[in-house]
C-alpha atoms as a PDB file:
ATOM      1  CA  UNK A   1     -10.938  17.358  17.541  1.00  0.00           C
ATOM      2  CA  UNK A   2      -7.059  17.620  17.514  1.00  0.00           C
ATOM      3  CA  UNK A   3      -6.560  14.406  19.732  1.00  0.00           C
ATOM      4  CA  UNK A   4      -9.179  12.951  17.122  1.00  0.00           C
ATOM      5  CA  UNK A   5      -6.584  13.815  14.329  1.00  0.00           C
ATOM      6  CA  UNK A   6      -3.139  13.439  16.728  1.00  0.00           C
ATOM      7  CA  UNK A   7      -4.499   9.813  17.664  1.00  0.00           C
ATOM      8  CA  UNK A   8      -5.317   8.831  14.042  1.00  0.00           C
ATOM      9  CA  UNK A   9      -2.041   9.875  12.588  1.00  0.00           C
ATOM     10  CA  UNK A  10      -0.630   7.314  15.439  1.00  0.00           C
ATOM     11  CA  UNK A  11      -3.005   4.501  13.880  1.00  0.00           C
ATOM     12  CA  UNK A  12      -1.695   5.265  10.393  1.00  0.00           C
ATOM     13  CA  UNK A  13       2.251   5.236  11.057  1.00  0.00           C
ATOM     14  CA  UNK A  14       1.553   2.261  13.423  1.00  0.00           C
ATOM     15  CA  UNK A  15      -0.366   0.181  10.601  1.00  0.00           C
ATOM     16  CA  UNK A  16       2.435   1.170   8.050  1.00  0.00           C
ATOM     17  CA  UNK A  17       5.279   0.365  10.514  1.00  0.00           C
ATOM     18  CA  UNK A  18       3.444  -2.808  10.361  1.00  0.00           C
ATOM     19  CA  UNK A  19       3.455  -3.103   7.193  1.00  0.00           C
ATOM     20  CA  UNK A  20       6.377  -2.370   5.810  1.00  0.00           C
ATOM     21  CA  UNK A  21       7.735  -5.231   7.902  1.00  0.00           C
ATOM     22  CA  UNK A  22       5.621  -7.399   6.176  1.00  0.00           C
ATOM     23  CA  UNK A  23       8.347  -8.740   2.630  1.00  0.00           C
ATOM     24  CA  UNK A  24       5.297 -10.699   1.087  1.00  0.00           C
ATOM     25  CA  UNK A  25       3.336  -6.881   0.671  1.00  0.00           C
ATOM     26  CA  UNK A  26       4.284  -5.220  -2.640  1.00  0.00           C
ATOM     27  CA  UNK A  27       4.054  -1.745  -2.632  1.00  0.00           C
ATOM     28  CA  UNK A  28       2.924   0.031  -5.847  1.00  0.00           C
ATOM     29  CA  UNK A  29       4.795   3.563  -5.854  1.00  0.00           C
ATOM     30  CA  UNK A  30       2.892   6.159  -7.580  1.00  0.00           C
ATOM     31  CA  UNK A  31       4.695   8.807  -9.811  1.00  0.00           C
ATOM     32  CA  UNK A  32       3.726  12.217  -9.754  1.00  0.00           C
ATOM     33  CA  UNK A  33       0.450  11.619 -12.172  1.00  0.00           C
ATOM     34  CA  UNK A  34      -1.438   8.324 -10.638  1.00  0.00           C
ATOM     35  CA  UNK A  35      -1.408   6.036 -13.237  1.00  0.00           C
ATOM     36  CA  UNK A  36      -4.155   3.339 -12.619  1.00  0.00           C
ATOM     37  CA  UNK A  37      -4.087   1.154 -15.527  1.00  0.00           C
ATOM     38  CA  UNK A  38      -0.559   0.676 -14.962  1.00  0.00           C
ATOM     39  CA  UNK A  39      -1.049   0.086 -11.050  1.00  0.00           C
ATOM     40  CA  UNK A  40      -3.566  -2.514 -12.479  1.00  0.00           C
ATOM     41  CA  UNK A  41      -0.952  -4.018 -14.933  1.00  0.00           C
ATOM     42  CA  UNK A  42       1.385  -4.510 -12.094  1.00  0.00           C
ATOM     43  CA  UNK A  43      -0.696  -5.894  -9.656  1.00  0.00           C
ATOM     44  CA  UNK A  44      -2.303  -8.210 -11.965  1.00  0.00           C
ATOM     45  CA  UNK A  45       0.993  -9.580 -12.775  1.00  0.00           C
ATOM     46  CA  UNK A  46       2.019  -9.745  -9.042  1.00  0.00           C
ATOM     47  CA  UNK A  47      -0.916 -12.017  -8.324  1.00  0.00           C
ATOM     48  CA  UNK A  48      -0.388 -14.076 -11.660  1.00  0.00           C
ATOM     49  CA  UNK A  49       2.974 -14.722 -10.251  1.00  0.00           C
ATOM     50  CA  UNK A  50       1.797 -16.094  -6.922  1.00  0.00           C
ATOM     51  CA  UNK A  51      -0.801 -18.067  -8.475  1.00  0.00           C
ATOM     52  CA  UNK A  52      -3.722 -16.630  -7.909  1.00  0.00           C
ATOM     53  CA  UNK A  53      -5.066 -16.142 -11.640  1.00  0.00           C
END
């Protein structure tokens, strides 16, 4: 079970390393409280920007 959980943590920081490469990915940062209409707002205006509404 721990090289289960070791090996996944791997996955994860490999898949953000990835990411975080990637500049057309826009991150939404969460503040303390999650605040989903907001995360909503943003990324609704993210994709309105690119075209895609």
């Amino acid at each position: 079970m721990a090289e289960v959980k070791l090996r996944s943590r791997q996955y994860a920081k490999r898949q953000l390393t990835w990411l975080r490469r990637n500049p057309d990915i826009h991150w939404i940062w969460w503040e303390k409280d999650r605040d989903f209409a907001r995360a909503l707002q943003v990324s609704t205006e993210i994709l309105a920007a690119a075209g895609v509404f």
